[in-house]
Protein backbone atom coordinates (compact mmCIF):
# COMPACT_ATOMS: atom_id res chain seq x y z
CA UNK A 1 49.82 6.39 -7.09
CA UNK A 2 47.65 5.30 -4.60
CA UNK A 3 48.54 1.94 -2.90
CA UNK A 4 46.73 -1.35 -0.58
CA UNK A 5 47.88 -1.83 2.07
CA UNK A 6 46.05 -5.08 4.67
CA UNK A 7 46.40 -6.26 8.30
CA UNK A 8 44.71 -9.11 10.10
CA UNK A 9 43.98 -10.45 13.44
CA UNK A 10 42.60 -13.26 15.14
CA UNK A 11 40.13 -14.21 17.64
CA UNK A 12 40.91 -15.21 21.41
CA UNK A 13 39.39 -18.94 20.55
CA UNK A 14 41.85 -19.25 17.15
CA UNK A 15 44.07 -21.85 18.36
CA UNK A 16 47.30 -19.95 18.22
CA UNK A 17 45.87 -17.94 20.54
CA UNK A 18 44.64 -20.23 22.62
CA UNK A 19 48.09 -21.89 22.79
CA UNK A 20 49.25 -18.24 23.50
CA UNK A 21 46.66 -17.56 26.69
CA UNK A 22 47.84 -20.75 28.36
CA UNK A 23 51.96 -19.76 27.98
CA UNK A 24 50.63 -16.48 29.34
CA UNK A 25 48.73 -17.55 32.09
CA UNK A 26 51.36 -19.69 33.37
CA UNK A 27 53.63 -16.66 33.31
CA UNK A 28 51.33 -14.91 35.42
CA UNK A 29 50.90 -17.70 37.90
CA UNK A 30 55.01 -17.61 38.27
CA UNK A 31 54.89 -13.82 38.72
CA UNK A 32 52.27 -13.72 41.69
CA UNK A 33 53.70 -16.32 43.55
CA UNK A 34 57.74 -15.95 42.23
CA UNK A 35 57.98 -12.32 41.24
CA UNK A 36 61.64 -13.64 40.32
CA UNK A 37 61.02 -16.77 38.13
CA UNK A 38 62.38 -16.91 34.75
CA UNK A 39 60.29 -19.12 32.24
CA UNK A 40 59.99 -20.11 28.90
CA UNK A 41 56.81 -21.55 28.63
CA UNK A 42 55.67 -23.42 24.86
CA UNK A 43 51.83 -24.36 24.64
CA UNK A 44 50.79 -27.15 21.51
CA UNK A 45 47.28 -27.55 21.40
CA UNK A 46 45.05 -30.06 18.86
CA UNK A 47 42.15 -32.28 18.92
CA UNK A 48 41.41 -32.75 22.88
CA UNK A 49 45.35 -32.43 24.50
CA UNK A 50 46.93 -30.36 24.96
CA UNK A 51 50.89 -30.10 25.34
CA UNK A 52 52.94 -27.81 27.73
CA UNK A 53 56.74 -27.70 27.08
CA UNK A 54 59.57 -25.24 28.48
CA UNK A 55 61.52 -24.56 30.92
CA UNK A 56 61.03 -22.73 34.66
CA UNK A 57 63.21 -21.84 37.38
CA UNK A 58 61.12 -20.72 40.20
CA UNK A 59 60.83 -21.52 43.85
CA UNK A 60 56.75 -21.86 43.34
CA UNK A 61 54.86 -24.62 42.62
CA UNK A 62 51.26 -24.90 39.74
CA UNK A 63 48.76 -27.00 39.46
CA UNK A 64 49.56 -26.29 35.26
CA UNK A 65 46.49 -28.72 34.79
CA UNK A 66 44.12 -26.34 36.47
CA UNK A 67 44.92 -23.67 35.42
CA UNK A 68 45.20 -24.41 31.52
CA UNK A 69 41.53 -25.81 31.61
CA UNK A 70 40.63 -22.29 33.56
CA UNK A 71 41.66 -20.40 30.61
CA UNK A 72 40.38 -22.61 28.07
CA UNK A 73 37.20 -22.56 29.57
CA UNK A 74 36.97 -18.68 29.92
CA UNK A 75 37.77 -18.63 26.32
CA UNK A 76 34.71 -20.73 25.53
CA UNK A 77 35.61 -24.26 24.52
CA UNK A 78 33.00 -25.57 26.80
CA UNK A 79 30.95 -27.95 24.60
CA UNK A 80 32.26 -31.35 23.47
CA UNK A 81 30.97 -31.03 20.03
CA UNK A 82 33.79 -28.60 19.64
CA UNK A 83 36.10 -31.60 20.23
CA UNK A 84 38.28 -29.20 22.68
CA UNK A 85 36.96 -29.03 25.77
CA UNK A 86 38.25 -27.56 29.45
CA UNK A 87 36.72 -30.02 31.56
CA UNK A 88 37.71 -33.31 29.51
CA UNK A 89 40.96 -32.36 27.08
CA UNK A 90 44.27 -33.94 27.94
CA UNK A 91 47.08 -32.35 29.43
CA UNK A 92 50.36 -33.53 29.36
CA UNK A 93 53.05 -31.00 30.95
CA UNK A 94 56.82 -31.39 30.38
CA UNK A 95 58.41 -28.01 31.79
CA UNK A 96 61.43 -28.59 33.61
CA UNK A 97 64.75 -27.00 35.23
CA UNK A 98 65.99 -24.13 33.44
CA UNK A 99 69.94 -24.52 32.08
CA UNK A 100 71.67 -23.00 34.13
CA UNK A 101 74.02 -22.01 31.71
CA UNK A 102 71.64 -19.47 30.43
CA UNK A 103 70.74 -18.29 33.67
CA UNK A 104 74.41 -17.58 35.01
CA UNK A 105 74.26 -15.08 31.88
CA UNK A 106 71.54 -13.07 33.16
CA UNK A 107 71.67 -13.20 36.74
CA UNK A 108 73.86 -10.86 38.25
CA UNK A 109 75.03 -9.82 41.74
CA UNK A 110 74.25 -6.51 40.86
CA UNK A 111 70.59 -6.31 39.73
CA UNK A 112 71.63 -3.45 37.59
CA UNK A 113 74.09 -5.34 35.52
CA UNK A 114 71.31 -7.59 34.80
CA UNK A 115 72.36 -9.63 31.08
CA UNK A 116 70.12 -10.06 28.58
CA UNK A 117 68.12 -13.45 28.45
CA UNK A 118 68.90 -13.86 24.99
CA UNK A 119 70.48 -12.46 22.02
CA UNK A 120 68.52 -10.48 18.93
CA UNK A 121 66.78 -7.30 17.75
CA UNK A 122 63.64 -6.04 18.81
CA UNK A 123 61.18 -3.26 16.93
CA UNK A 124 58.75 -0.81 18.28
CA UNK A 125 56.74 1.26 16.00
CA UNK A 126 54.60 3.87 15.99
CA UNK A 127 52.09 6.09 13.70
CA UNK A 128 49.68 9.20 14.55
CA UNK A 129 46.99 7.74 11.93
CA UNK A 130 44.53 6.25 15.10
CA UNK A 131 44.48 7.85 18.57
CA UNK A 132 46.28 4.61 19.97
CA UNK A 133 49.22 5.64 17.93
CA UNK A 134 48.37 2.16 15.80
CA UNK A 135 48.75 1.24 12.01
CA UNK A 136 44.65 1.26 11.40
CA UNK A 137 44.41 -1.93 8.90
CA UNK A 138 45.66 -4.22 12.12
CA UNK A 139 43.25 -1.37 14.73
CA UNK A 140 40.37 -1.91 12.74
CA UNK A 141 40.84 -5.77 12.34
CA UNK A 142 41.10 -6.19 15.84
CA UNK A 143 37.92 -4.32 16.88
CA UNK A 144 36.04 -5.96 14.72
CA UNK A 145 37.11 -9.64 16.64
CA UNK A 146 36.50 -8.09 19.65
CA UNK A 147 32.95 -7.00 18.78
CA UNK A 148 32.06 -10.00 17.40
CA UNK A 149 33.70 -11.57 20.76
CA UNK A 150 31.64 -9.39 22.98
CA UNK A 151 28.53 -10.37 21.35
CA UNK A 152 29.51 -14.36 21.54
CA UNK A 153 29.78 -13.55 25.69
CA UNK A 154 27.62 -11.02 26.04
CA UNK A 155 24.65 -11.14 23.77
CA UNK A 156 24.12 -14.42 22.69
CA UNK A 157 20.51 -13.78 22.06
CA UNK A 158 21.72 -11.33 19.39
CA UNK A 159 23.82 -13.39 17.48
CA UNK A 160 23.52 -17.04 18.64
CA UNK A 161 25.37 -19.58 16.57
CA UNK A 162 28.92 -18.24 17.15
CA UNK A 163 31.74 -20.22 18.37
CA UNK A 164 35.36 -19.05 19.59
CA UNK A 165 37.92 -19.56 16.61
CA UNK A 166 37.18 -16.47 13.91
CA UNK A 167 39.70 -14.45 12.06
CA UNK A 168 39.94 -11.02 10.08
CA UNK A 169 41.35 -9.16 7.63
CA UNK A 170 41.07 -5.06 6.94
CA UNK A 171 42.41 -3.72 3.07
CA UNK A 172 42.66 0.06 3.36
CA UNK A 173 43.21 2.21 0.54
CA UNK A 174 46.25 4.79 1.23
CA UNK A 175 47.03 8.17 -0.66
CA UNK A 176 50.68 8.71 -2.21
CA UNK A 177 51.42 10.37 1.05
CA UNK A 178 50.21 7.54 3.03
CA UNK A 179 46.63 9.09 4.63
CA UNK A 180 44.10 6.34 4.73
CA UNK A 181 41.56 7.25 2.26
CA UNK A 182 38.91 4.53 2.25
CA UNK A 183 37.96 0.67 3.43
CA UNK A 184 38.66 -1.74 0.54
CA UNK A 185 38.11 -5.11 1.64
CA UNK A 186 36.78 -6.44 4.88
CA UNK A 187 37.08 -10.22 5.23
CA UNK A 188 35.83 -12.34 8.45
CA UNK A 189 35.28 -16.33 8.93
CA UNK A 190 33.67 -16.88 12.18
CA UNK A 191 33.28 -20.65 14.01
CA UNK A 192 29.05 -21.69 13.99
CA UNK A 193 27.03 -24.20 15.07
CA UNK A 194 25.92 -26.20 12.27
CA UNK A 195 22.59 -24.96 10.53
CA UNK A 196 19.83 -27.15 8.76
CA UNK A 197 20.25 -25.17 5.55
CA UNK A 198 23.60 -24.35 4.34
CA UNK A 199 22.86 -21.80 2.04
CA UNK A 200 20.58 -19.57 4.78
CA UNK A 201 23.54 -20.02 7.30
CA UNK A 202 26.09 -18.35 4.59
CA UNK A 203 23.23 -15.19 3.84
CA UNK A 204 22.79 -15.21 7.60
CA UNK A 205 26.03 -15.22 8.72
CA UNK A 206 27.10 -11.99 6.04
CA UNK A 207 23.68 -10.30 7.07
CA UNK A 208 24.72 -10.34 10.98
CA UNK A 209 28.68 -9.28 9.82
CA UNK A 210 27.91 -6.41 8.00
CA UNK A 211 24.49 -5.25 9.28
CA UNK A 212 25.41 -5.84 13.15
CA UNK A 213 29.06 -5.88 14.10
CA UNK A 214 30.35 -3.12 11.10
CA UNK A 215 28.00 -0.89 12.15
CA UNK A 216 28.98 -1.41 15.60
CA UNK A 217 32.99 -0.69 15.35
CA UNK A 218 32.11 2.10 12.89
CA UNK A 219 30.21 3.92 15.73
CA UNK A 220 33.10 3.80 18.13
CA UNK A 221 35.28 5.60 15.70
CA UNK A 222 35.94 8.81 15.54
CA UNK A 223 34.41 10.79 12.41
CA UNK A 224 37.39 11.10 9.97
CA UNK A 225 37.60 7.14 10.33
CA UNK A 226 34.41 6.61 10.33
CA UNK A 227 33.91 8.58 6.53
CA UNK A 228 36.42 5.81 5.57
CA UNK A 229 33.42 3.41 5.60
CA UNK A 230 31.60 3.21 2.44
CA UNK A 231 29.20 1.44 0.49
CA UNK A 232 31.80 0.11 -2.27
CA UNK A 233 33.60 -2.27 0.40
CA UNK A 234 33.77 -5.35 -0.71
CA UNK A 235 32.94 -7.86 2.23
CA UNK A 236 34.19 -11.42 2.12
CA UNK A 237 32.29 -13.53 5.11
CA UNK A 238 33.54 -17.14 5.78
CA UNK A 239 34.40 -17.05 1.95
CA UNK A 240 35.42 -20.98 2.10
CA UNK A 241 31.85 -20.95 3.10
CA UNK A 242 30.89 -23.63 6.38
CA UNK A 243 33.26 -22.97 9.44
CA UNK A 244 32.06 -25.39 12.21
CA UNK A 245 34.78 -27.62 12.63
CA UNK A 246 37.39 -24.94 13.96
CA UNK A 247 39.56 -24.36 17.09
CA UNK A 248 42.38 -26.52 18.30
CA UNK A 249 40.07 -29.57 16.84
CA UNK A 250 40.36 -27.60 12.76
CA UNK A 251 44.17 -26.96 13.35
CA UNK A 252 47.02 -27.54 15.60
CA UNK A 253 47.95 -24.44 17.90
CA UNK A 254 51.79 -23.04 18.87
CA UNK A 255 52.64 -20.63 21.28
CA UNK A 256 54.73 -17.57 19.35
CA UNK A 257 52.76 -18.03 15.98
CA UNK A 258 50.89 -14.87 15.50
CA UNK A 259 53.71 -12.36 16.34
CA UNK A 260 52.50 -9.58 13.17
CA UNK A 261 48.95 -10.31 14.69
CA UNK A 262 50.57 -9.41 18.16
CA UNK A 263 52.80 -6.58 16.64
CA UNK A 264 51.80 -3.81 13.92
CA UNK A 265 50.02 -5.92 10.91
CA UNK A 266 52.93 -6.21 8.88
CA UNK A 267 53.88 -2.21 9.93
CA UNK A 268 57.80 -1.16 10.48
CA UNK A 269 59.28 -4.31 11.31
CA UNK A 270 59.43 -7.08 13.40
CA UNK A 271 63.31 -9.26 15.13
CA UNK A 272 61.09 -12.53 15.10
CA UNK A 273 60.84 -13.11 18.13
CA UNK A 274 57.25 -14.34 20.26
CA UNK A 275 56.23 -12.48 23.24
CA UNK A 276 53.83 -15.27 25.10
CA UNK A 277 55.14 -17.68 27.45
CA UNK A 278 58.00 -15.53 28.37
CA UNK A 279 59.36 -13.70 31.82
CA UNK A 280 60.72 -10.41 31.22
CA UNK A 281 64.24 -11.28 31.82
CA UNK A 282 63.67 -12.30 27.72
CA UNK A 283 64.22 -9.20 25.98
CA UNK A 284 62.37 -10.81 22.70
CA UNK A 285 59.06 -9.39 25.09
CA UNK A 286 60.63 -6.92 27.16
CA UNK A 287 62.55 -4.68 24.64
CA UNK A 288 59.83 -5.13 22.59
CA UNK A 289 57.62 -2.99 24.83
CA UNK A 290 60.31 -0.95 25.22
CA UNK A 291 60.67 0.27 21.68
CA UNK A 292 57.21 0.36 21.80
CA UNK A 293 57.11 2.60 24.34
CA UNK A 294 60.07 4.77 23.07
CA UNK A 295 57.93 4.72 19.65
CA UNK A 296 55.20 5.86 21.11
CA UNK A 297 55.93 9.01 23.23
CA UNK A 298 58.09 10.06 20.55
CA UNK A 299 55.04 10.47 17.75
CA UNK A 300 52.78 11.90 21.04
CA UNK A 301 55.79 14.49 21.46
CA UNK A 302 55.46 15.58 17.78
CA UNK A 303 58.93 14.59 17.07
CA UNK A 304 57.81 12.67 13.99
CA UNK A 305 54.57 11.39 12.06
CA UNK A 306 55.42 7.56 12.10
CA UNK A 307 58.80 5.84 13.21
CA UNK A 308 59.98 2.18 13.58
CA UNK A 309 62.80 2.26 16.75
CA UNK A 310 65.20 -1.01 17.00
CA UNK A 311 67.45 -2.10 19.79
CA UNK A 312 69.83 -5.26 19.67
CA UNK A 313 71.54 -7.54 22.50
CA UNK A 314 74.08 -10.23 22.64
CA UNK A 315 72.84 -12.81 25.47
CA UNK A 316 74.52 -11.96 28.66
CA UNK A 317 75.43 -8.46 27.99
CA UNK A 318 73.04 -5.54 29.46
CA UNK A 319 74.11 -3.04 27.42
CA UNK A 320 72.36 -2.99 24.00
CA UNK A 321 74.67 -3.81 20.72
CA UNK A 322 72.51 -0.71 19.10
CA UNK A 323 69.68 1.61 18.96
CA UNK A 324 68.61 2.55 15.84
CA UNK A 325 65.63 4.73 14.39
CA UNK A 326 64.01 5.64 11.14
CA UNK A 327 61.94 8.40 11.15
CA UNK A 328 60.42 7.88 7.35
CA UNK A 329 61.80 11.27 7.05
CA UNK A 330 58.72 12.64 9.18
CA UNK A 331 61.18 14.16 11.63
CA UNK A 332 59.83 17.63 12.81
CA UNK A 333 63.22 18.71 14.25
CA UNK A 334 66.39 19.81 12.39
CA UNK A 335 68.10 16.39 12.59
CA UNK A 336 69.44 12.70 11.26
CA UNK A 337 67.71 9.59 12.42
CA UNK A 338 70.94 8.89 13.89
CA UNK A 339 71.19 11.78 15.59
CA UNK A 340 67.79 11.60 17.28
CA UNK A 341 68.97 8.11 18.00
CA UNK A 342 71.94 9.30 19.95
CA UNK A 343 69.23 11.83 22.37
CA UNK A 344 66.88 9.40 22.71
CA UNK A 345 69.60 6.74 23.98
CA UNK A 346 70.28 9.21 26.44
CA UNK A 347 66.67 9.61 27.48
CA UNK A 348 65.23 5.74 28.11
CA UNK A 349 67.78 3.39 29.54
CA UNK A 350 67.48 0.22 27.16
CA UNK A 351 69.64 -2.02 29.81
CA UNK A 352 67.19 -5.09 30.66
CA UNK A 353 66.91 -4.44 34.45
CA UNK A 354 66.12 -1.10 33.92
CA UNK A 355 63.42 -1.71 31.29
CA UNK A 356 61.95 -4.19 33.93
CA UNK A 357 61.98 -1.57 36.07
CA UNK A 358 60.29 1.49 34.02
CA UNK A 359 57.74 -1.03 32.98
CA UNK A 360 57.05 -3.17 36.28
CA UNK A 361 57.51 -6.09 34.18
CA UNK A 362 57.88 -8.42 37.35
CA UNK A 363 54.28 -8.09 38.10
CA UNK A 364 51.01 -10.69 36.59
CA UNK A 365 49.96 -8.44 33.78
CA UNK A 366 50.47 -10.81 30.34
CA UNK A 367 47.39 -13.04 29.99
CA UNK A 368 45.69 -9.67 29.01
CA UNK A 369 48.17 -9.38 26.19
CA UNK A 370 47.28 -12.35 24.88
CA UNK A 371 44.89 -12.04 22.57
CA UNK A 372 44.21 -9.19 20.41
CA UNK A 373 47.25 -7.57 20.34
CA UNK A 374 50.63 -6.67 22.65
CA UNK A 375 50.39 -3.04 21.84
CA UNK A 376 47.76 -0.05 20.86
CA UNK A 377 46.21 -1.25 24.37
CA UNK A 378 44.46 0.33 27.14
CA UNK A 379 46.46 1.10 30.09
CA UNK A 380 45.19 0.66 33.34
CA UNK A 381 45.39 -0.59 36.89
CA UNK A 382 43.28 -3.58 37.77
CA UNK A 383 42.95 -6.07 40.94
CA UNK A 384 44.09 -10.00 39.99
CA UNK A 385 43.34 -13.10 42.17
CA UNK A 386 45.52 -16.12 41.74
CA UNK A 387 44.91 -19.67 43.69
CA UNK A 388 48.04 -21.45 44.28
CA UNK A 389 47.53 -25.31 44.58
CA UNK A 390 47.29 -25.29 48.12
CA UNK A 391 44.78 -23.16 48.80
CA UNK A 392 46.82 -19.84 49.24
CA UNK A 393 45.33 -16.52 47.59
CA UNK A 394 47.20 -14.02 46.22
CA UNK A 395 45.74 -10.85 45.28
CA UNK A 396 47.41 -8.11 42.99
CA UNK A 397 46.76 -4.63 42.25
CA UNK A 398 48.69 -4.68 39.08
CA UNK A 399 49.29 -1.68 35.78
CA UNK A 400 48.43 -3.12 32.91
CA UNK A 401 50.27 -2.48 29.13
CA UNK A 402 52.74 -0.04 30.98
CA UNK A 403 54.78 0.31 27.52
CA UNK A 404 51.36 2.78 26.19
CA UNK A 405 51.59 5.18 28.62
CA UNK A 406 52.38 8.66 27.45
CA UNK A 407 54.71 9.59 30.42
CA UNK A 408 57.81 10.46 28.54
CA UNK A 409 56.13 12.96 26.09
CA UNK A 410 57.43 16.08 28.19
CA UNK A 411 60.88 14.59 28.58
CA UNK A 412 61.04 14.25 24.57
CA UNK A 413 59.45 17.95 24.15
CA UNK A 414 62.28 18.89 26.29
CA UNK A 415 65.72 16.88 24.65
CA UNK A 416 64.95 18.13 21.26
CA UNK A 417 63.18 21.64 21.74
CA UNK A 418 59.67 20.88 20.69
């Protein structure tokens, strides 16, 4: 019988997220300047403060005032209606002095022997249903944010009265063999200026959603995903109906909150554990990627349709308690899950150093991550410029979302015969 399955995502100005661009942008900061720092950065934001927490051992030094109103002024809490604004919100940092009882278990004299920065399990999934290798529910819900994102910076004239915090949701119909067979339910509440008539801003708001932005993520799509579009959707825009008071000033925002958003939708699986605000030595982000990465090349390969791929630590060890994968009995090769397991263990090194290493973690690539998703990105290799407090520049020609490149495909084709 055919089955529902739904994703969601959120926009870069939904206050999770913001809370998750600061963290992010700190980490970055650290990188540049301290390739070597290990952090673990929390971000609280609410109505005009907002609230740094962690801890940092580095040999740099931020102005963390600075650059938190940076990013929250890029994101576009610029107006003080909005009751969150860069110029004038409070900040109030208390990051100190990493224990160094955690940090004697991951520092080694050996860089190779690295430990990892915490214990837990981590999940990396995969699916050929989109050409990013994504679940489509959580691709389709993000495109749709960042369309209506591009038009709030880009276009303005377009659509005018949009503000940063908005949110998604994608239903998708699947078949009993789990092929996407049509668009359900679309849902979006977007942040908007207050209008003089309530009831034109709800028919106006719906009109722009489904006549504007739909039209314009269906048209990047490519055709079979495109027919999945139909005139029996049922849309639900800002169903609560007004939306202006939204942002950090409508509800508190934590770092770490929106790890499915960040993730696969509620796809495969996830350890629990955030991504934003941390260095790589914390394999909660690190081996994350990892499995994503591992996922990834193995569905490119044409090993399997769809598989979830887990990998466990104990804090301070390097080597992994366990790799595990589950193929959803998709395999295309004459083998357990365990088995393929036991090849691919051989193939990527899962130790944390080495993981840093395959990825260039150590490098100022995570404020891009930030928002819209950790995986199903674009990979590519950009220039950064950071300002350190004293006037020093440091620029970076850095490889972002490392963890989607397809570079293992012909090593997998070649283990298991494909």
């Amino acid at each position: 019988m055919a089955y529902l399955f739904t994703s969601e995502s959120v926009s870069e100005g939904h206050p999770d997220k913001v809370a998750d661009q600061i963290s992010d942008a700190l980490i970055d900061h650290f990188m540049a300047f301290d390739p070597n720092s290990k952090v673990a950065c929390e971000t609280l934001v609410t109505t005009g403060q907002v609230v740094l927490a962690g801890e940092v051992n580095t040999t740099t030094y931020l102005d963390v005032q600075a650059i938190t109103r940076e990013v929250i002024r890029k994101i576009g809490y610029t107006k003080s209606e909005y009751m969150f604004e860069a110029n004038s919100c409070g900040i109030l940092s208390a990051i100190h002095e990493q224990s160094a009882d955690i940090n004697q278990g991951v520092d080694r004299a050996n860089p190779e022997d690295q430990g990892a920065g915490d214990q837990g399990m981590m999940f990396g999934f995969a699916t050929k249903e989109t050409d990013n290798y994504m679940p489509l529910a959580l691709d389709l819900a993000h495109k749709i944010l960042q369309e209506l994102s591009s038009i709030r910076n880009n276009e303005s004239s377009l659509i005018g009265y949009l503000r940063p915090d908005a949110k998604s949701q994608v239903t998708i119909e699947y078949s009993d063999n789990h092929v996407p067979q049509r668009i359900d339910t679309i849902v979006v509440s977007t942040q908007h200026d207050d209008f003089a008539a309530e009831a034109d801003m709800l028919a106006k708001i719906k009109k722009d959603i489904v006549e504007i932005v739909i039209p314009r993520v269906k048209s990047k799509l490519k055709p079979e995903l495109q027919a999945l579009f139909n005139d029996a959707i049922t849309y639900h825009i800002n169903p609560t109906g007004k939306f202006v008071i939204g942002g950090p000033h409508g509800d508190t925002g934590l770092t770490g909150r929106k790890i499915i958003v960040d993730t696969y939708g509620g796809k495969g699986a996830h350890g629990g554990g955030a991504f934003s605000g941390k260095d790589p030595s914390k394999v909660d982000r690190s081996a994350a990627y990892a499995t994503r990465h591992i996922a990834k090349n193995l569905v490119a390969a044409g090993l399997c349709d769809q598989v979830l791929v887990q990998v466990s630590y104990a804090i301070g060890v390097a080597k992994p308690c366990g790799l595990f994968i589950d193929t959803y009995g998709s395999a295309k090769v004459g083998l357990t899950d365990g088995e393929i397991a036991k090849k691919v263990e051989a193939i990527f090194d899962m130790r944390p150093y080495f993981i840093e290493q395959r990825l260039k973690l150590r490098n100022p690539i995570y404020s891009e991550t930030a928002a819209y998703g950790h995986m199903g990105r674009k990979n590519e290799v950009v220039t950064k410029h950071f300002l350190g407090p004293n006037g020093q520049q440091v620029t970076k020609e850095v490889e972002l979302f490392t963890w989607e490149k397809l570079d293992y495909v012909d090593t997998v084709k070649s283990a298991f015969g494909l």
